[in-house]
C-alpha atoms as a PDB file:
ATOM      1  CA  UNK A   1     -10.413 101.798-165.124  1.00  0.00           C
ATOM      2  CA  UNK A   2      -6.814 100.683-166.052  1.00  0.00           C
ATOM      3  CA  UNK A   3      -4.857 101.842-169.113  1.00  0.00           C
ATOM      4  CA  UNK A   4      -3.282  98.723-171.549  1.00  0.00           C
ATOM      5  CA  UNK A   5      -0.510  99.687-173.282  1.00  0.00           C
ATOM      6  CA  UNK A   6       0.458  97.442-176.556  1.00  0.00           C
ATOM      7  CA  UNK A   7       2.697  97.155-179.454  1.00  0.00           C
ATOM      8  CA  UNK A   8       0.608  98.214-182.858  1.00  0.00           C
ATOM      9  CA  UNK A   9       2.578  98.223-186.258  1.00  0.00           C
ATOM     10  CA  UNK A  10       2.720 102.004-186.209  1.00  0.00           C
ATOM     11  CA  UNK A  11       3.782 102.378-182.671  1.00  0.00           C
ATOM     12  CA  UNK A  12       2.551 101.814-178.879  1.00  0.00           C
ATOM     13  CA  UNK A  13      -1.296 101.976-178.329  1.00  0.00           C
ATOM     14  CA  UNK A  14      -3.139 102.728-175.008  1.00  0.00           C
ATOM     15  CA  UNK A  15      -6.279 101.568-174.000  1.00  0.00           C
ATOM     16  CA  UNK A  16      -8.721 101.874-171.575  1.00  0.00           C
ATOM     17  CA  UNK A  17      -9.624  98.670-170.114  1.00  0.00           C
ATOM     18  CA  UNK A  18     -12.451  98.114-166.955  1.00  0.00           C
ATOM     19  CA  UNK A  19     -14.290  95.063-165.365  1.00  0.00           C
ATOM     20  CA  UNK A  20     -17.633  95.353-165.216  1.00  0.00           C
ATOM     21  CA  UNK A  21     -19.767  94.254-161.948  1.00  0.00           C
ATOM     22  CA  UNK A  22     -20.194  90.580-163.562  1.00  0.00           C
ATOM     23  CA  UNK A  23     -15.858  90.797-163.591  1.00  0.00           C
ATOM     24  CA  UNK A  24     -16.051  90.793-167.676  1.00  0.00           C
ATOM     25  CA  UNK A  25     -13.152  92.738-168.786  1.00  0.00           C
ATOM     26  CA  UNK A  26     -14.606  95.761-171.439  1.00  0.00           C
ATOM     27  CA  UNK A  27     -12.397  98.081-173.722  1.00  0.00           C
ATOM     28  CA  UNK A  28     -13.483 101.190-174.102  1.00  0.00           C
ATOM     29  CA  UNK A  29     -11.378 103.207-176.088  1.00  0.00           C
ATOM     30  CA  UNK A  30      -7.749 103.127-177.756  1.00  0.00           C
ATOM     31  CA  UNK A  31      -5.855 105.513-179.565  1.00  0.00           C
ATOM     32  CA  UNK A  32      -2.073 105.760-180.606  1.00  0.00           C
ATOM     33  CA  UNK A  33      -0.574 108.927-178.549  1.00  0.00           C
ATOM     34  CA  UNK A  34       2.658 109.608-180.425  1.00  0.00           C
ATOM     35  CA  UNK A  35       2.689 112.526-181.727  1.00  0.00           C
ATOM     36  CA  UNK A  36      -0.362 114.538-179.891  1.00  0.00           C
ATOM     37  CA  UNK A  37      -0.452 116.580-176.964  1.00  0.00           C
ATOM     38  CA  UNK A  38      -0.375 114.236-173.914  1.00  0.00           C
ATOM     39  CA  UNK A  39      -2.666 116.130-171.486  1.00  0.00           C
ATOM     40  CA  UNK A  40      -5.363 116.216-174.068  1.00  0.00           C
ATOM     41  CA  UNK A  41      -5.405 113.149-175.560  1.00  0.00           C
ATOM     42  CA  UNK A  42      -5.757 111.225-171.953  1.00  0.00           C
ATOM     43  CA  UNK A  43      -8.007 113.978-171.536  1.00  0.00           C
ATOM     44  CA  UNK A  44     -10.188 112.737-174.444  1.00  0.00           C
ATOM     45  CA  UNK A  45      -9.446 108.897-174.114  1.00  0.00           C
ATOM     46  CA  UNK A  46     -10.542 108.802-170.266  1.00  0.00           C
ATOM     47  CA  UNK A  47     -14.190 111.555-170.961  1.00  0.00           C
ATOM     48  CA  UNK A  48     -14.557 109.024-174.162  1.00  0.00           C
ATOM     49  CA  UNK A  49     -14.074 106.134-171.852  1.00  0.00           C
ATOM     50  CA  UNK A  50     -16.336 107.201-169.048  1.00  0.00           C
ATOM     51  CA  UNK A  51     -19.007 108.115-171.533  1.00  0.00           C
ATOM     52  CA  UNK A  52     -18.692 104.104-172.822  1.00  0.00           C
ATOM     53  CA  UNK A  53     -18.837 102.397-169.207  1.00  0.00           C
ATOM     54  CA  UNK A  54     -21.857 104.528-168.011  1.00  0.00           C
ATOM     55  CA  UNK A  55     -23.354 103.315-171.459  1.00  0.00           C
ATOM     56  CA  UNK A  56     -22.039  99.366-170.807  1.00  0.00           C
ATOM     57  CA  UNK A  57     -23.693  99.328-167.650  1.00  0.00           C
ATOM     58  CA  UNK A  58     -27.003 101.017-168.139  1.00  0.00           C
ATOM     59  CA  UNK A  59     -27.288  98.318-171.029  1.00  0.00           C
ATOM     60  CA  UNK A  60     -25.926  95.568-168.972  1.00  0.00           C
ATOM     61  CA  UNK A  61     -28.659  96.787-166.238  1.00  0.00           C
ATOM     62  CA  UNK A  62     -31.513  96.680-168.519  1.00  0.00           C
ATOM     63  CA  UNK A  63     -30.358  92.984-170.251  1.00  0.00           C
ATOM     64  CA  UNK A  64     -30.969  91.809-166.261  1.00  0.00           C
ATOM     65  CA  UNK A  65     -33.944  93.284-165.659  1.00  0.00           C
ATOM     66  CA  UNK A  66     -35.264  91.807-169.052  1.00  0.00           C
ATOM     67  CA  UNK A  67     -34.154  88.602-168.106  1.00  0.00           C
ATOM     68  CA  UNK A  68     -35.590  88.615-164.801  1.00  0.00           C
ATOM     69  CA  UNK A  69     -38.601  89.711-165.618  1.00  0.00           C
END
């Protein structure tokens, strides 16, 4: 998992950004920082982001198995 960091009209933006096993690039989560605790909210983006990979991949899994079946 890598963090993206953009440019949003109401300030800087940070994603979480990961390549899946077939090298597709998936965003997970993004939220603007400025203003909240730092430890949490990377605390909360990351646990939010893990949450959405496992998820990406179990679906991902089970779209090949369909297919190959």
């Amino acid at each position: 998992m890598k963090e993206l960091r953009f440019d949003a009209a109401d300030g800087v933006w940070r994603a979480a950004i990961a390549l899946d096993p077939e090298r597709k690039a998936v965003i997970l989560v993004a939220g603007d920082k400025s203003g909240k605790n730092e430890k949490k909210f990377y605390k909360k983006l990351i646990n939010t982001a893990d949450k959405r990979y496992k998820a990406h991949l179990a679906e991902s899994w089970r779209r090949r198995r369909k297919s190959d079946g």
